[in-house]
Protein backbone atom coordinates (compact mmCIF):
# COMPACT_ATOMS: atom_id res chain seq x y z
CA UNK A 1 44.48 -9.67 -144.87
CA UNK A 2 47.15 -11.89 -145.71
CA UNK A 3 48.25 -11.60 -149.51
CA UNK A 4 46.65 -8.22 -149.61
CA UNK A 5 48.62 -4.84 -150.25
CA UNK A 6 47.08 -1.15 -150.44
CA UNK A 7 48.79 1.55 -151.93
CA UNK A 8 47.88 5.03 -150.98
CA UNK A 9 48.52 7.56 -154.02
CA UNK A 10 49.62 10.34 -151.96
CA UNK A 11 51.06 13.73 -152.59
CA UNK A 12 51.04 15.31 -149.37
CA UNK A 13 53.18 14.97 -146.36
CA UNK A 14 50.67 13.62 -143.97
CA UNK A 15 53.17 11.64 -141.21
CA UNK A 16 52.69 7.97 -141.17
CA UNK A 17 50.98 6.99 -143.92
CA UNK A 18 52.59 3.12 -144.03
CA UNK A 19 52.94 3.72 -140.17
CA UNK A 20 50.64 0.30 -138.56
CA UNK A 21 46.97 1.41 -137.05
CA UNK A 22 48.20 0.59 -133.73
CA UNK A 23 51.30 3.17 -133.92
CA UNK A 24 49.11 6.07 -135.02
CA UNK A 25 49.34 5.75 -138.45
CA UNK A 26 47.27 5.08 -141.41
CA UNK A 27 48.45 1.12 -141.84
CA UNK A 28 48.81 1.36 -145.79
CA UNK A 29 52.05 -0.97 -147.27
CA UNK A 30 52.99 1.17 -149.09
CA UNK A 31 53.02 5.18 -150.48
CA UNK A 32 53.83 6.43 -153.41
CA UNK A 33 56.84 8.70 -153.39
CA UNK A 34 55.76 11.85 -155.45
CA UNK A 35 58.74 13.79 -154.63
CA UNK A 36 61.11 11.44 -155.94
CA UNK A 37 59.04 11.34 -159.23
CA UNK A 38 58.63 15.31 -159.44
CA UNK A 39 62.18 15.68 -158.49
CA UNK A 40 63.83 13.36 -161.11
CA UNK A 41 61.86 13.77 -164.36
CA UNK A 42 62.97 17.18 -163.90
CA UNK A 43 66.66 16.89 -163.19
CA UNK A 44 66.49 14.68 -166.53
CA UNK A 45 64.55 16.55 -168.54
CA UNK A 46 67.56 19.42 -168.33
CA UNK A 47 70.57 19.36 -170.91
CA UNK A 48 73.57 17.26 -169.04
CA UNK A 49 75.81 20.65 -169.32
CA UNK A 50 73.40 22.11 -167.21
CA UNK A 51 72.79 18.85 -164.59
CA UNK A 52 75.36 19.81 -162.34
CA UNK A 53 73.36 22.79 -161.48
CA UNK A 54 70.22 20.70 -160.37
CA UNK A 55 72.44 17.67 -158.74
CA UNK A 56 70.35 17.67 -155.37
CA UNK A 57 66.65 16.61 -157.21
CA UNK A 58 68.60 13.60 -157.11
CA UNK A 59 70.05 13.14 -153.72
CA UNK A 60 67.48 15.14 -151.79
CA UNK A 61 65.34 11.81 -152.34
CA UNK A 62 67.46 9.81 -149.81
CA UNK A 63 67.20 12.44 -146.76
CA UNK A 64 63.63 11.37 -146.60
CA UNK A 65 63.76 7.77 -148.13
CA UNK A 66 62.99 5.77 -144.74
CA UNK A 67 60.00 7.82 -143.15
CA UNK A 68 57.20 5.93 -145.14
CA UNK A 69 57.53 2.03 -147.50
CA UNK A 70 57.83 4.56 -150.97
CA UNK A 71 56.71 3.29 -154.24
CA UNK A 72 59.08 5.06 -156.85
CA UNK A 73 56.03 6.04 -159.42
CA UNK A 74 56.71 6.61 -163.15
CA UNK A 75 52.69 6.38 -163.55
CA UNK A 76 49.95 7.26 -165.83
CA UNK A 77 49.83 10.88 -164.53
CA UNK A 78 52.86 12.04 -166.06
CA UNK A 79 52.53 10.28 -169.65
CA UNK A 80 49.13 12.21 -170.54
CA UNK A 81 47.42 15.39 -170.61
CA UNK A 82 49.56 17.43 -172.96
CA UNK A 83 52.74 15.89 -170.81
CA UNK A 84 54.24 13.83 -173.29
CA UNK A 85 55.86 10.15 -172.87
CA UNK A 86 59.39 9.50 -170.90
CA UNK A 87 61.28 9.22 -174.10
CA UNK A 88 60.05 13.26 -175.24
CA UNK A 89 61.10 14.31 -171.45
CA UNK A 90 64.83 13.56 -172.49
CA UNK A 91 67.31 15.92 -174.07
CA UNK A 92 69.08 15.09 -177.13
CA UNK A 93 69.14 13.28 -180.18
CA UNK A 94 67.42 9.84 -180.72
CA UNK A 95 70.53 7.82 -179.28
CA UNK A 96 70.45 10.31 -175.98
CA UNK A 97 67.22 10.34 -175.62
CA UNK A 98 67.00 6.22 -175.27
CA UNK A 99 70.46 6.48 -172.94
CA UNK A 100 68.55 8.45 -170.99
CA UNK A 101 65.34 6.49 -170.69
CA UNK A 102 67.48 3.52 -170.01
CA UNK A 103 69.45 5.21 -167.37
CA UNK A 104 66.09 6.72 -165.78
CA UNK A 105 65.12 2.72 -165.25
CA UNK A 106 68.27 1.87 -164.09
CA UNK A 107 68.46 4.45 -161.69
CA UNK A 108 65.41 3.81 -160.27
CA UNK A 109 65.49 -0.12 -159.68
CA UNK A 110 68.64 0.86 -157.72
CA UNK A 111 66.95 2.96 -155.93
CA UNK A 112 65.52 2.08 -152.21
CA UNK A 113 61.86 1.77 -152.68
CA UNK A 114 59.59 -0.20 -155.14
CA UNK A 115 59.52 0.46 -159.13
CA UNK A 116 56.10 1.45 -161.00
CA UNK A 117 56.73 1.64 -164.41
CA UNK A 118 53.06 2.91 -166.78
CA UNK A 119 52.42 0.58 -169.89
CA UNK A 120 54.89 1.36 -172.67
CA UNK A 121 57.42 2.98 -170.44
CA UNK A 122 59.53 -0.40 -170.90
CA UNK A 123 59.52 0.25 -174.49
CA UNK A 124 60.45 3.54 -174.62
CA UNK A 125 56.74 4.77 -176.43
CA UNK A 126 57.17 7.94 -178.23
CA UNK A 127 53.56 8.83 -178.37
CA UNK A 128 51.75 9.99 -175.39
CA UNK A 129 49.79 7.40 -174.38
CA UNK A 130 46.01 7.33 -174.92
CA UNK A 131 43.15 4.60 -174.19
CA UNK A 132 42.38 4.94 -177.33
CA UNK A 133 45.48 2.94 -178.57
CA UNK A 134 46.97 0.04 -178.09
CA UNK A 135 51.09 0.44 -176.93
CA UNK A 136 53.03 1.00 -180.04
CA UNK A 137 54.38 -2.43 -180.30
CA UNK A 138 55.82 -1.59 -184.05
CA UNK A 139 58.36 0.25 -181.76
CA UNK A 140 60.59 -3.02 -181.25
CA UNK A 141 60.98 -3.19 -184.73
CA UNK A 142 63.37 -0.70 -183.99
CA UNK A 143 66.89 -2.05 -182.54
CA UNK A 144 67.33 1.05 -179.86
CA UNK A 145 63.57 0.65 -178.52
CA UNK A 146 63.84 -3.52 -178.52
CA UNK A 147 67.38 -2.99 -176.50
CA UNK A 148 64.98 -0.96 -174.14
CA UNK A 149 62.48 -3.42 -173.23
CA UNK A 150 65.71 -5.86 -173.37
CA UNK A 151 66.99 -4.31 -170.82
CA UNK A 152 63.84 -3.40 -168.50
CA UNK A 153 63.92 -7.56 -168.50
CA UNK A 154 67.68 -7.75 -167.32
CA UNK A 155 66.80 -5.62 -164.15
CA UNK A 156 64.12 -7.61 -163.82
CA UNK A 157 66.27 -10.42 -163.31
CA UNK A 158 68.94 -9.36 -161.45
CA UNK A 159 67.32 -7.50 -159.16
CA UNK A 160 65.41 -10.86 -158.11
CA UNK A 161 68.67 -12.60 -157.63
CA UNK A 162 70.09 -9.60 -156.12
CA UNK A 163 68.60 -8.93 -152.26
CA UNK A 164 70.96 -6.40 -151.99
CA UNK A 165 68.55 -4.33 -154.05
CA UNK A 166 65.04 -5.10 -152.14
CA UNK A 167 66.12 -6.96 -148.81
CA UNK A 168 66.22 -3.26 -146.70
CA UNK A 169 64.41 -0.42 -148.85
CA UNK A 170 62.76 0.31 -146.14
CA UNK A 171 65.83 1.11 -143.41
CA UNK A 172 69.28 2.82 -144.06
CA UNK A 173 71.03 -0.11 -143.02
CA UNK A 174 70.35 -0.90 -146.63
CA UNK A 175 71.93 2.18 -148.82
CA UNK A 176 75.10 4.16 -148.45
CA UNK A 177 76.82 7.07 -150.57
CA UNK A 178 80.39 6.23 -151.85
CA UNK A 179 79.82 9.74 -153.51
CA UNK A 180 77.09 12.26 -153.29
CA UNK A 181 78.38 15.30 -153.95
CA UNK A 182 80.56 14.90 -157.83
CA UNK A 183 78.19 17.48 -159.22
CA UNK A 184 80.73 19.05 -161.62
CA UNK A 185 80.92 15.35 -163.42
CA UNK A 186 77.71 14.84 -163.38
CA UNK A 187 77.95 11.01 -161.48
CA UNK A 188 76.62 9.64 -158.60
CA UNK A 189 77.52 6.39 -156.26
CA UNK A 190 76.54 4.45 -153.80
CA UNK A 191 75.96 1.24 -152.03
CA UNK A 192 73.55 -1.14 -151.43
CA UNK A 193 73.42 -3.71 -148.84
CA UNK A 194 71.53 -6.58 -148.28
CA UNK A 195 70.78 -8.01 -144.54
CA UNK A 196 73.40 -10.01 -145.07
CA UNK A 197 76.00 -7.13 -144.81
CA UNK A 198 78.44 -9.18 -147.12
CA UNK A 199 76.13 -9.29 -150.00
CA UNK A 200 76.48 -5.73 -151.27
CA UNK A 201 75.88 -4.27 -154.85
CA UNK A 202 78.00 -0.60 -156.21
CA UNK A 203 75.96 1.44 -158.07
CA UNK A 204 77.18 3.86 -160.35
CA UNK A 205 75.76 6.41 -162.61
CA UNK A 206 77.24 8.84 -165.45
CA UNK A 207 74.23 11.57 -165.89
CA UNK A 208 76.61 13.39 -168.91
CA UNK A 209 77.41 12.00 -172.48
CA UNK A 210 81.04 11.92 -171.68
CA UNK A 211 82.57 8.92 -171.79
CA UNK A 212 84.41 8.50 -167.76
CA UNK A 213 87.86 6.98 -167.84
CA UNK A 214 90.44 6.39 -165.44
CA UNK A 215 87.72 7.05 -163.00
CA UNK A 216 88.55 5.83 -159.15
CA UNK A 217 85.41 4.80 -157.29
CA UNK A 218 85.87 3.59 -153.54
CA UNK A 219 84.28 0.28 -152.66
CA UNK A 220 83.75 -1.64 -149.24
CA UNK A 221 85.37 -4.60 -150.49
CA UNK A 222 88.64 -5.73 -151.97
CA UNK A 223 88.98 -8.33 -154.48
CA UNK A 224 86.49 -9.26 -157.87
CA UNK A 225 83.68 -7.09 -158.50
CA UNK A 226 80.92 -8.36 -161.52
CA UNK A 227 79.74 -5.81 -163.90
CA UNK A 228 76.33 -7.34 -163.72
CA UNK A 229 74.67 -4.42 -165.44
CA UNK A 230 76.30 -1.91 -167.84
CA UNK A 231 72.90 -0.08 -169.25
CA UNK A 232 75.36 1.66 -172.10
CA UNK A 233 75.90 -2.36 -173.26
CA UNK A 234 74.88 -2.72 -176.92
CA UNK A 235 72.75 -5.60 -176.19
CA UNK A 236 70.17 -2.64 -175.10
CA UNK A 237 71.15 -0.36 -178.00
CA UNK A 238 74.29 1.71 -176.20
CA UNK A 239 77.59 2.26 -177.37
CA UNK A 240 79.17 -0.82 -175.42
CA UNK A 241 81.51 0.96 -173.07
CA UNK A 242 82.45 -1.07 -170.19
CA UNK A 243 84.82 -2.95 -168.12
CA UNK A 244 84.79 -6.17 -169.59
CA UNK A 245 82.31 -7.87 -166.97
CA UNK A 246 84.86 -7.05 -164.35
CA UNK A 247 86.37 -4.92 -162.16
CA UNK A 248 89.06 -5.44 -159.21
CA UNK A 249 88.75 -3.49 -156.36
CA UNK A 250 92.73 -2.80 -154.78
CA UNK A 251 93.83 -1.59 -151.09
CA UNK A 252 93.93 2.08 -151.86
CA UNK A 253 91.15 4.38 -149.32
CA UNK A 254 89.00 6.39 -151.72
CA UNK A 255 85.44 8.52 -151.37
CA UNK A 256 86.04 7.37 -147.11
CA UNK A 257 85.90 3.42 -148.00
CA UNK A 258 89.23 1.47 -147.42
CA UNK A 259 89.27 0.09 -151.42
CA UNK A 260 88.95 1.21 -154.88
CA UNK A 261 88.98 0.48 -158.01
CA UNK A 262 89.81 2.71 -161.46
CA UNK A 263 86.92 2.01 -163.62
CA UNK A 264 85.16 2.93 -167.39
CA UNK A 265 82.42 5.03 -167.00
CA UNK A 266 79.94 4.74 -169.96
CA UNK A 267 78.28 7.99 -171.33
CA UNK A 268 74.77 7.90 -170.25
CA UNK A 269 74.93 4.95 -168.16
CA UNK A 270 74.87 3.40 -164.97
CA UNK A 271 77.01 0.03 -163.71
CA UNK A 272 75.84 -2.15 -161.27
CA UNK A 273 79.02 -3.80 -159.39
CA UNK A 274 77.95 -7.00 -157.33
CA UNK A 275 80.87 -8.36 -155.25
């Protein structure tokens, strides 16, 4: 029915789950992605020193990305039973452990595929949660847990003005790698387009504590890039390494792409570039 959308909670890899009726399949919108869950709470539950080690629970996501409309699923499941909540998953000390959470989001709004984030999740709960108990709201007393939920309502916004980010999650017309494969630094870049092949946001992450300088990044595009995310900005509670709101991209071929820019890498942190 119009207006309607079912959502089949599946963890097998029965073919053509969001596939329509009439093509064979089992005409659901959408499915969630299990592997993609499974895959990254475990790459960042490990120490960055040893992330380079597990790089491809990240990337392995994107080989199968376009066979079914994913849900990306941080759900109930995997903040109960003995299994802790997102913020005891991360390594570290109390400011790592909330870079991490806030690069976890981060990286999965840019992500192709829809975000489902469980109660509490956007405030960084430390408890495992229980219906017993309402969400610990006394949290966002604290400044690191408020810039958390501060900045789970920035993505909110900018991915709505951003189609770049939703337009084509469901076809690879919409996602590219600028670099898949820098392992040993622990970062990870890519593109995403909307159908508009113009509009086109740069996404890129830092999975290690070490701050990133002088780092080159090819881009499709010459000219001024916006830094209209930087999840390491204190606003959310991070150390407020950046660029300055923005980047320009020269006429020098880098990762394949014809442009490039040198860039700041934040420790812990992922930049959304919008040209």
């Amino acid at each position: 029915a119009p207006g309607c959308v079912t959502i089949a909670e599946d963890s097998t890899a029965w073919p053509g789950v969001t596939r329509s009726i009439r093509e064979g399949g089992l005409g659901f919108s959408f499915k969630w992605n299990m592997g993609w869950m499974h895959d990254t709470l475990l790459y960042f539950s490990k120490d960055p020193v040893h992330r380079r080690f597990h790089h491809n629970q990240l990337t392995f996501s994107l080989v199968y990305a376009w066979t079914e409309n994913y849900v990306l699923p941080l759900s109930h499941d995997e903040v109960v039973h003995g299994k802790g909540s997102l913020i005891s998953k991360m390594p570290g000390d109390k400011w790592q452990k909330l870079a991490n959470v806030r690069l976890l989001l981060a990286y999965m709004w840019s992500h192709p595929g829809k975000q489902l984030l469980f109660m509490g999740g956007e405030l960084a709960q430390e408890r495992e949660w229980t219906h017993d108990h309402s969400i610990d709201w006394h949290l966002l007393e604290d400044q690191g847990h408020a810039g958390v939920k501060r900045m789970v309502s920035d993505l909110n916004r900018v991915y709505s003005q951003t189609p770049a980010l939703w337009e084509q999650d469901f076809s690879p017309d919409g996602f590219a790698w600028i670099d898949a494969n820098d392992a040993d630094n622990n970062t990870l870049s890519f593109v995403r387009r909307a159908k508009d092949s113009d509009q086109v946001l740069a996404c890129i992450t830092n999975l290690s504590p070490v701050v990133r300088e002088g780092f080159r990044v090819g881009l499709p595009k010459s000219g001024r890039w916006d830094e209209v995310m930087n999840t390491d900005s204190e606003r959310y509670g991070g150390s407020n390494v950046g660029n300055g709101g923005v980047i320009v991209a020269e006429d020098q071929s880098w990762h394949g792409l014809d442009h490039s820019a040198v860039i700041t890498l934040p420790p812990l942190g992922i930049l959304w570039l919008r040209a």
